[in-house]
Protein backbone atom coordinates (compact mmCIF):
# COMPACT_ATOMS: atom_id res chain seq x y z
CA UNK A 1 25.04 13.35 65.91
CA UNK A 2 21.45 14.12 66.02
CA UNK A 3 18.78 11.02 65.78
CA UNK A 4 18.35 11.91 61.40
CA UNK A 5 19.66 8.17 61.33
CA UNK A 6 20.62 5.61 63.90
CA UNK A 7 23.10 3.12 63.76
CA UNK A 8 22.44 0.26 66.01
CA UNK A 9 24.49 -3.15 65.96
CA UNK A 10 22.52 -6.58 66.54
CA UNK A 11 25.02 -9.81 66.98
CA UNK A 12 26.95 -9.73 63.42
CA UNK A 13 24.35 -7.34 61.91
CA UNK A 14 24.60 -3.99 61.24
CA UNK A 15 21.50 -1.98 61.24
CA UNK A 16 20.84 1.65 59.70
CA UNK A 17 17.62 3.26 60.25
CA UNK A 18 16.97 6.57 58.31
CA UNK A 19 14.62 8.78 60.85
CA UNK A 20 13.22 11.90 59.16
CA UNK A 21 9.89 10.21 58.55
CA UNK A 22 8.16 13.97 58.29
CA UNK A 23 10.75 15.12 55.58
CA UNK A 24 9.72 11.17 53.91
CA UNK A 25 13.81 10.20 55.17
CA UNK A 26 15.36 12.24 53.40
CA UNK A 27 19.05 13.18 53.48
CA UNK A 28 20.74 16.08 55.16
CA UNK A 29 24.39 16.98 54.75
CA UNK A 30 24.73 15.61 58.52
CA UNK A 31 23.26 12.09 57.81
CA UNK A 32 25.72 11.43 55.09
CA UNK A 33 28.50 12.26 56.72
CA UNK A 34 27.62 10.17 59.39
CA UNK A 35 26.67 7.03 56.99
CA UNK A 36 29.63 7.40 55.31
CA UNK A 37 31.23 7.90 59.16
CA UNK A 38 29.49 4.45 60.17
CA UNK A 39 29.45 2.27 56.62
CA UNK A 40 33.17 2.64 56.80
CA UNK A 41 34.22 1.47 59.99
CA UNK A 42 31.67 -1.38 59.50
CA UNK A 43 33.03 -2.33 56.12
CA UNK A 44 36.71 -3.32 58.02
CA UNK A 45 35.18 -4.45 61.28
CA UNK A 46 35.20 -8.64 61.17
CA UNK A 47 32.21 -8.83 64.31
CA UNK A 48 30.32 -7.56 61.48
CA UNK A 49 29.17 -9.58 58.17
CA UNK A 50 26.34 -7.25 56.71
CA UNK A 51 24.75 -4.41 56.67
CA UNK A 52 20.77 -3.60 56.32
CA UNK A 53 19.37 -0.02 55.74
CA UNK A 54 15.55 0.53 57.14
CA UNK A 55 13.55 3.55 57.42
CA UNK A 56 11.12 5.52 59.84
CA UNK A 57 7.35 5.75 59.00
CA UNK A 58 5.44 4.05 56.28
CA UNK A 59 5.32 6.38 53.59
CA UNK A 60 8.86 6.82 52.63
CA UNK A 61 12.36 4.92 52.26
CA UNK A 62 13.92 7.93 51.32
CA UNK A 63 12.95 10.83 49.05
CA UNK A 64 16.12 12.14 47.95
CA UNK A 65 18.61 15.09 49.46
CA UNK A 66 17.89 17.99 51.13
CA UNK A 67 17.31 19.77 48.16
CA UNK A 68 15.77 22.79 49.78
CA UNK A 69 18.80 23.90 51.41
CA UNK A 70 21.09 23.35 48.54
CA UNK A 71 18.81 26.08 47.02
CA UNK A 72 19.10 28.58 49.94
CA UNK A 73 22.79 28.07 50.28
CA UNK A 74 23.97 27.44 46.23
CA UNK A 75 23.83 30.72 44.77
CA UNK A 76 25.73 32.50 47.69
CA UNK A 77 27.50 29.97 48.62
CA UNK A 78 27.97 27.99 46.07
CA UNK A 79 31.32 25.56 47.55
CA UNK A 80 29.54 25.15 50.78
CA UNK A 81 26.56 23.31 48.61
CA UNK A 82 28.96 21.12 46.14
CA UNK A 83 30.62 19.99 49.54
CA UNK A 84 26.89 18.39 50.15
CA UNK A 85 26.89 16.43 46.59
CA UNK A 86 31.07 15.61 47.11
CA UNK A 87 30.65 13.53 50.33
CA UNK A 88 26.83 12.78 49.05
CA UNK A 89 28.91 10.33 45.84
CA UNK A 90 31.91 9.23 48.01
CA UNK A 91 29.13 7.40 50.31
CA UNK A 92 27.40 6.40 46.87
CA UNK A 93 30.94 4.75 46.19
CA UNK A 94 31.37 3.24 49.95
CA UNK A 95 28.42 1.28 48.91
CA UNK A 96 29.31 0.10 45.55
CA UNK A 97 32.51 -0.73 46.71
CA UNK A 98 30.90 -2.31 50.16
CA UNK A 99 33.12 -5.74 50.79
CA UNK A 100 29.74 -7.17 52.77
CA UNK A 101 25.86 -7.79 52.22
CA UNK A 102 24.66 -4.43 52.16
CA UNK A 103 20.56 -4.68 52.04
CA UNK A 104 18.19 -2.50 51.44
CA UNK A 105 14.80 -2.93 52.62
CA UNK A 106 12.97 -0.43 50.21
CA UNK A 107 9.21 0.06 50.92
CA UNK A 108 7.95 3.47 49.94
CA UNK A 109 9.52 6.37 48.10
CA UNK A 110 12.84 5.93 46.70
CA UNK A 111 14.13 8.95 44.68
CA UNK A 112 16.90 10.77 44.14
CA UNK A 113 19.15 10.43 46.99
CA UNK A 114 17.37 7.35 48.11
CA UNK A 115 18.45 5.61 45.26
CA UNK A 116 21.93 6.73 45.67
CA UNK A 117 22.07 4.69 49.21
CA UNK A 118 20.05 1.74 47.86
CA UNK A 119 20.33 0.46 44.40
CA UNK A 120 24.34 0.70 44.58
CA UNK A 121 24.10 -1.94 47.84
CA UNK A 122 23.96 -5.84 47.19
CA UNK A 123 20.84 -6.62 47.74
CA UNK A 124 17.74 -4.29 47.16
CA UNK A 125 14.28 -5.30 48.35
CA UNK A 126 11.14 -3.98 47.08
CA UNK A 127 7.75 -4.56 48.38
CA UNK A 128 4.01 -3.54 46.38
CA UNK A 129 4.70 0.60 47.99
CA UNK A 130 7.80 0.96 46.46
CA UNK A 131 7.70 3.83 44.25
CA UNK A 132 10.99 4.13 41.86
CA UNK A 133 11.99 8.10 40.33
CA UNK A 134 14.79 10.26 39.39
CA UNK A 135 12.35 13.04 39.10
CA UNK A 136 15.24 15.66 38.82
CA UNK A 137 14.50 16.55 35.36
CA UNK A 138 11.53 18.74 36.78
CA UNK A 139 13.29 20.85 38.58
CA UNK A 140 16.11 21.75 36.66
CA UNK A 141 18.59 19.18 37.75
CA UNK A 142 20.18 16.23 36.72
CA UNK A 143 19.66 12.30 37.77
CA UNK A 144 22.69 12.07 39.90
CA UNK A 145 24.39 9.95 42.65
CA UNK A 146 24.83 7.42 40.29
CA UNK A 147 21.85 7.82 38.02
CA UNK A 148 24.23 7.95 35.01
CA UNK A 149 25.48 4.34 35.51
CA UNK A 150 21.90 2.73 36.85
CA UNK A 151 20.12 4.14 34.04
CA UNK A 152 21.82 3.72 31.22
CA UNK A 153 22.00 -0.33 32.08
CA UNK A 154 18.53 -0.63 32.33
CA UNK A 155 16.93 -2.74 29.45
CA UNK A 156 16.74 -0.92 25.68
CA UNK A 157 16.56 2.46 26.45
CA UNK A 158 13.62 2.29 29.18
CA UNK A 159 16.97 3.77 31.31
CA UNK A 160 16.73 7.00 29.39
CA UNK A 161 13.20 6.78 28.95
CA UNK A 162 12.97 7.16 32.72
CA UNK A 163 15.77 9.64 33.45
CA UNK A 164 14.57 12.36 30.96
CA UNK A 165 10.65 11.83 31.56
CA UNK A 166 10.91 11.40 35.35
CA UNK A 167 8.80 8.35 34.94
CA UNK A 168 7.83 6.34 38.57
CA UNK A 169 8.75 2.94 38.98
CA UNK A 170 6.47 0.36 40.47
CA UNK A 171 8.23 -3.21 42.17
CA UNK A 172 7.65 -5.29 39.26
CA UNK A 173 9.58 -2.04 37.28
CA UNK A 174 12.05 -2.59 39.77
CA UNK A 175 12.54 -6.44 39.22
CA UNK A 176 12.59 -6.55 35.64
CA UNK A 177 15.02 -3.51 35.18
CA UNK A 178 17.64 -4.87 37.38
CA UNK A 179 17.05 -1.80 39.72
CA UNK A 180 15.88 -4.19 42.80
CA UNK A 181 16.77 -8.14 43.42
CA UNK A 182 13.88 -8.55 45.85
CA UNK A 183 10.15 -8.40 45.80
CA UNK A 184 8.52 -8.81 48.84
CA UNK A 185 4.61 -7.92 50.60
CA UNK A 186 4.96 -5.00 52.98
CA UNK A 187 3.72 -6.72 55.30
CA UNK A 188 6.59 -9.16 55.67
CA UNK A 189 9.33 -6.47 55.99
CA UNK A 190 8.69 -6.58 59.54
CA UNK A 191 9.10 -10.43 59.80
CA UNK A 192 12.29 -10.41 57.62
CA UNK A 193 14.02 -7.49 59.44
CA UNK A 194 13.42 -9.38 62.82
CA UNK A 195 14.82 -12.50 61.14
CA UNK A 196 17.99 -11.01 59.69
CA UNK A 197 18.66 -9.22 63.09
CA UNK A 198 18.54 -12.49 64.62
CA UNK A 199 21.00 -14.18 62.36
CA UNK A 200 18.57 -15.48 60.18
CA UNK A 201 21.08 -16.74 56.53
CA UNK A 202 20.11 -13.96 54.23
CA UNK A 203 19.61 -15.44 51.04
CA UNK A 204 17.23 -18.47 52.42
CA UNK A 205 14.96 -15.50 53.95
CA UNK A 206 14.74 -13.39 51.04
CA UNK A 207 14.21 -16.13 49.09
CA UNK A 208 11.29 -17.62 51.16
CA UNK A 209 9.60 -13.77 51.35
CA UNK A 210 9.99 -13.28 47.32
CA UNK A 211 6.98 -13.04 45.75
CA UNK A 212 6.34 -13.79 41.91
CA UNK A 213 5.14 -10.30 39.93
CA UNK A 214 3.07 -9.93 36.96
CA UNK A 215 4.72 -8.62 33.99
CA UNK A 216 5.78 -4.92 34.43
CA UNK A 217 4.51 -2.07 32.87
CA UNK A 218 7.68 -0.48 31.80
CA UNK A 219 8.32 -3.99 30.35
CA UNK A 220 5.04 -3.99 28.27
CA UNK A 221 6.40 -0.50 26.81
CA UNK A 222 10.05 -1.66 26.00
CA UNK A 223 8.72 -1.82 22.42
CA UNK A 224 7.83 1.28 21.86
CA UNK A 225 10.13 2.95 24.28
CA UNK A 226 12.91 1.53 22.04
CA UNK A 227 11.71 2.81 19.17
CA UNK A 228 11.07 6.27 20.10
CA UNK A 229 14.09 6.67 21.95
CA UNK A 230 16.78 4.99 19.99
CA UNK A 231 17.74 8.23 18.84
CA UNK A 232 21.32 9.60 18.21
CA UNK A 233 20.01 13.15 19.62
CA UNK A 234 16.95 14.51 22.15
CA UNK A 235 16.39 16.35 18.90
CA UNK A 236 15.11 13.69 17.51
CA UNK A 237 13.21 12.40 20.38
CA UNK A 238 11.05 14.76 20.27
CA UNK A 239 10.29 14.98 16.58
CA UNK A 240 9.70 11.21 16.42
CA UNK A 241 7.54 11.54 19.21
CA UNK A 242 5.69 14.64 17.63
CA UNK A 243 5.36 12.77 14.56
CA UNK A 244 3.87 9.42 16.12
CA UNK A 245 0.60 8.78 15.29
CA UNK A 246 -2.15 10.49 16.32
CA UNK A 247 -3.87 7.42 18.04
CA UNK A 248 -0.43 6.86 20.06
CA UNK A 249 -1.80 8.61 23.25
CA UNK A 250 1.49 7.47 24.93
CA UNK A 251 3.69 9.13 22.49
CA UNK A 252 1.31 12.26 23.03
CA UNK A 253 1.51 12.02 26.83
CA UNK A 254 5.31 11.32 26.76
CA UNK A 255 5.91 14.41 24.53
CA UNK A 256 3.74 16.73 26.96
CA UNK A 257 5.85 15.65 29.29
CA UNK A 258 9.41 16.04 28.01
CA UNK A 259 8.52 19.58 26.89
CA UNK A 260 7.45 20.77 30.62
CA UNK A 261 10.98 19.71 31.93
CA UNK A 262 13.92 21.90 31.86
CA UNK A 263 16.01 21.89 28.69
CA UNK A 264 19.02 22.07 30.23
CA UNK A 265 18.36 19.55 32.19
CA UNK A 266 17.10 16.88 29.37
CA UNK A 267 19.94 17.76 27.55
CA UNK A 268 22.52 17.12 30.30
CA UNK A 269 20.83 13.94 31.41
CA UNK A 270 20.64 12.56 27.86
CA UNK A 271 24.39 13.02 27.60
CA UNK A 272 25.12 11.98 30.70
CA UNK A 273 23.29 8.70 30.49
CA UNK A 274 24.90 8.03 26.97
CA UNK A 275 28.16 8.37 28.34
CA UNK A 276 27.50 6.65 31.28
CA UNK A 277 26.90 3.27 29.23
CA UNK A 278 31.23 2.91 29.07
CA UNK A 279 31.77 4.24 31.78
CA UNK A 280 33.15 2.52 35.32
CA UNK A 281 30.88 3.54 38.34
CA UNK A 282 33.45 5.84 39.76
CA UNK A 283 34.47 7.53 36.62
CA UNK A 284 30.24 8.28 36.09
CA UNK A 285 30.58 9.69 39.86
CA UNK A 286 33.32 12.18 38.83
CA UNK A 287 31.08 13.04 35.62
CA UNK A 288 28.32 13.89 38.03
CA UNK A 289 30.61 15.83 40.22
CA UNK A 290 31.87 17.99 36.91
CA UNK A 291 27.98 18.52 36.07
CA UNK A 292 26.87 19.27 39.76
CA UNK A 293 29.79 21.54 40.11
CA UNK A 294 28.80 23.55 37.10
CA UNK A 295 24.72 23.26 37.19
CA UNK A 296 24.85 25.02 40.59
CA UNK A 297 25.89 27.76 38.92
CA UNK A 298 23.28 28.61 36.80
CA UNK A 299 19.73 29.48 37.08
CA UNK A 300 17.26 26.87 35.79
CA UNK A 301 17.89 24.95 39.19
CA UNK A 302 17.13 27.75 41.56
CA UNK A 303 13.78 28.35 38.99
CA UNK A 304 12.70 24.84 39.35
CA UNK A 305 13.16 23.96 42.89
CA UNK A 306 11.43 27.33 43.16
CA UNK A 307 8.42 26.52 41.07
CA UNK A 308 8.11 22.98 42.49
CA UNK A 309 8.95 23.07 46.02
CA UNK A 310 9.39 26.65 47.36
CA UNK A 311 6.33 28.46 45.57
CA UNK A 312 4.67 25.64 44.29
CA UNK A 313 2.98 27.13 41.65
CA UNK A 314 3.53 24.48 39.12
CA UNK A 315 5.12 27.25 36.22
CA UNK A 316 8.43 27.44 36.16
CA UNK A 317 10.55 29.70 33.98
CA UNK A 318 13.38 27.59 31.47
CA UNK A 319 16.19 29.67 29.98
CA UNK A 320 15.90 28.66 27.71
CA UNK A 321 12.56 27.05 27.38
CA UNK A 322 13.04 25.12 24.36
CA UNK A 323 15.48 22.05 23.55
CA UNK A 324 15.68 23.78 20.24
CA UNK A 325 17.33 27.41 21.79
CA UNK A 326 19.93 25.44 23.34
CA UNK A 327 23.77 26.31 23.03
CA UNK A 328 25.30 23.31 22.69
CA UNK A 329 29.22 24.80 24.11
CA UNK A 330 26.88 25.27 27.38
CA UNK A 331 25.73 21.90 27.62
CA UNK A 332 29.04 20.36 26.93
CA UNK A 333 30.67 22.80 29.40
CA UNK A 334 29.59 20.78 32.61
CA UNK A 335 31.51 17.54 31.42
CA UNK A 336 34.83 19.32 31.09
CA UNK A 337 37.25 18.75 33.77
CA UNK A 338 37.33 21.39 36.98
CA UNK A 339 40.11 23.45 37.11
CA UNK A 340 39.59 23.20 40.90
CA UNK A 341 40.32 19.51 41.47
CA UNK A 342 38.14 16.24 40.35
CA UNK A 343 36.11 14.16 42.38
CA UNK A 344 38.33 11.87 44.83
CA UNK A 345 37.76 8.81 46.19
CA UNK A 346 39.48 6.81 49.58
């Protein structure tokens, strides 16, 4: 095992430290296995009574999966890439299912993948850096590892709101929506890591870090998120949101938005997150799995990593580029079972 992450045990504490700061932490194929590896010998060992999860440099907790190499392996190779999302959402189930206090001290960028190894543990901690996103919208994707059970429990429909548009979180976001327990100053992470490896009680030292938060902006837009997206289609989304009125700069802004995303991918995420909201966690996991299995196949991923992380020339190319083109026995392809076996879990 290479030094991606390092596992290092302090008294009854186990500690994880993600170590790509340069790729802003985040995940290769290698470092899940080996946190799935890790998390589950430390979920049955009794020396140990939790777990915390840290990260390198101060820019990033984690910024989701290697994403670039699913692209250059996918289309040739297409089993060899689902294998990364398979054992990618068995370690996002380790975690839901973890029998200890598993914290995450979040302070930076948390997207995609990031999420998948934070908001699922017991305890999520947030400080004023922490920036929230399941930006996968943009690039042709879906919001996975878990995405379709976090987001369609947030509040109203802000959930939805912020899976289609991509929208970035802020702490007090976090708080409010239920996607962190914690809020904290950066400059106490430190202070409270050093205390918890020490054998600090955890609850009593979170508790005395916690900060109170103003009231946060996606909570001052519930209203009108609610309205606008209380819709029984993305259809109608986007027409109420064309039709708002033409003061609403918000509704303007939030349109403009929506129609730069893939339509694929709006349409999958909208009926993923719908779904999601009867779902159990591990029966939205083996959704995910169908979609991932299916949306790897086709070509408005490989355009949009492309366009926003390969060329980076901001204009990719949707097929097809309007919600309104879409066939709908497409969409609803990627939630059929696979032929090829479901999703399994330990």
């Amino acid at each position: 095992m290479s030094d991606e992450v390092v596992f290092e045990r302090h008294d009854h504490t186990g500690l994880v430290i993600l170590n790509r700061p340069k790729a802003l932490n985040a995940l290769t194929h290698e470092m899940v296995r080996a946190l799935y590896t890790t998390l589950k010998e430390w979920a049955s060992d009794p020396a140990l009574r939790r777990v915390v999860v840290t990260a390198a440099g101060d820019r990033a907790f984690c910024a989701g999966g290697d994403i670039r190499y699913v692209w250059a392996t996918g289309r040739e190779r297409h089993a060899e890439a689902v294998s990364f999302f398979r054992d990618e959402y068995r370690l996002n189930v380790l975690i839901k299912r973890f029998p200890k206090p598993y914290v995450a001290l979040i302070d930076g960028i948390c997207m995609g993948g990031g999420v998948g190894i934070s908001v699922h543990g017991s305890h999520r901690v947030t400080t004023e850096r922490t920036v929230f996103a399941m930006p996968e919208t943009g690039i042709g994707f879906f919001p996975d590892v878990g995405g379709s059970y976090i987001l369609s429990r947030m509040p109203g429909q802000t959930g939805l709101y912020a899976g289609l548009t991509a929208a970035r979180l802020g702490q007090a976001d976090c708080l409010w929506a239920g996607l962190a327990t914690h809020a904290v100053e950066a400059r106490d992470i430190d202070a409270i890591l050093k205390q918890l490896l020490a054998g600090a009680e955890l609850e009593k030292t979170l508790a005395e870090a916690s900060v109170a938060l103003d009231m946060s902006p996606l909570q001052e837009l519930k209203s009108d998120i609610d309205h606008f997206f209380s819709k029984a289609t993305l259809e109608e989304i986007l027409t109420g949101l064309a039709g708002a009125d033409a003061g609403m700069k918000w509704a303007r802004e939030t349109l403009e938005t929506l129609r730069a995303r893939a339509p694929s991918s709006l349409a999958i995420t909208f009926n993923e997150i719908m779904l999601g909201r009867d779902l159990s966690f591990e029966d939205c996991m083996a959704m995910e799995y169908r979609i991932v299995t299916r949306i790897l196949r086709h070509e408005d991923f490989y355009e949009g990593v492309r366009s926003v992380l390969v060329d980076k020339d901001g204009a990719p190319h949707w097929r097809p580029n309007r919600v309104e083109d879409l066939d709908p026995a497409v969409i609803a392809e990627h939630f059929q079972p696979l032929p090829e076996g479901e999703l399994a879990f330990d």
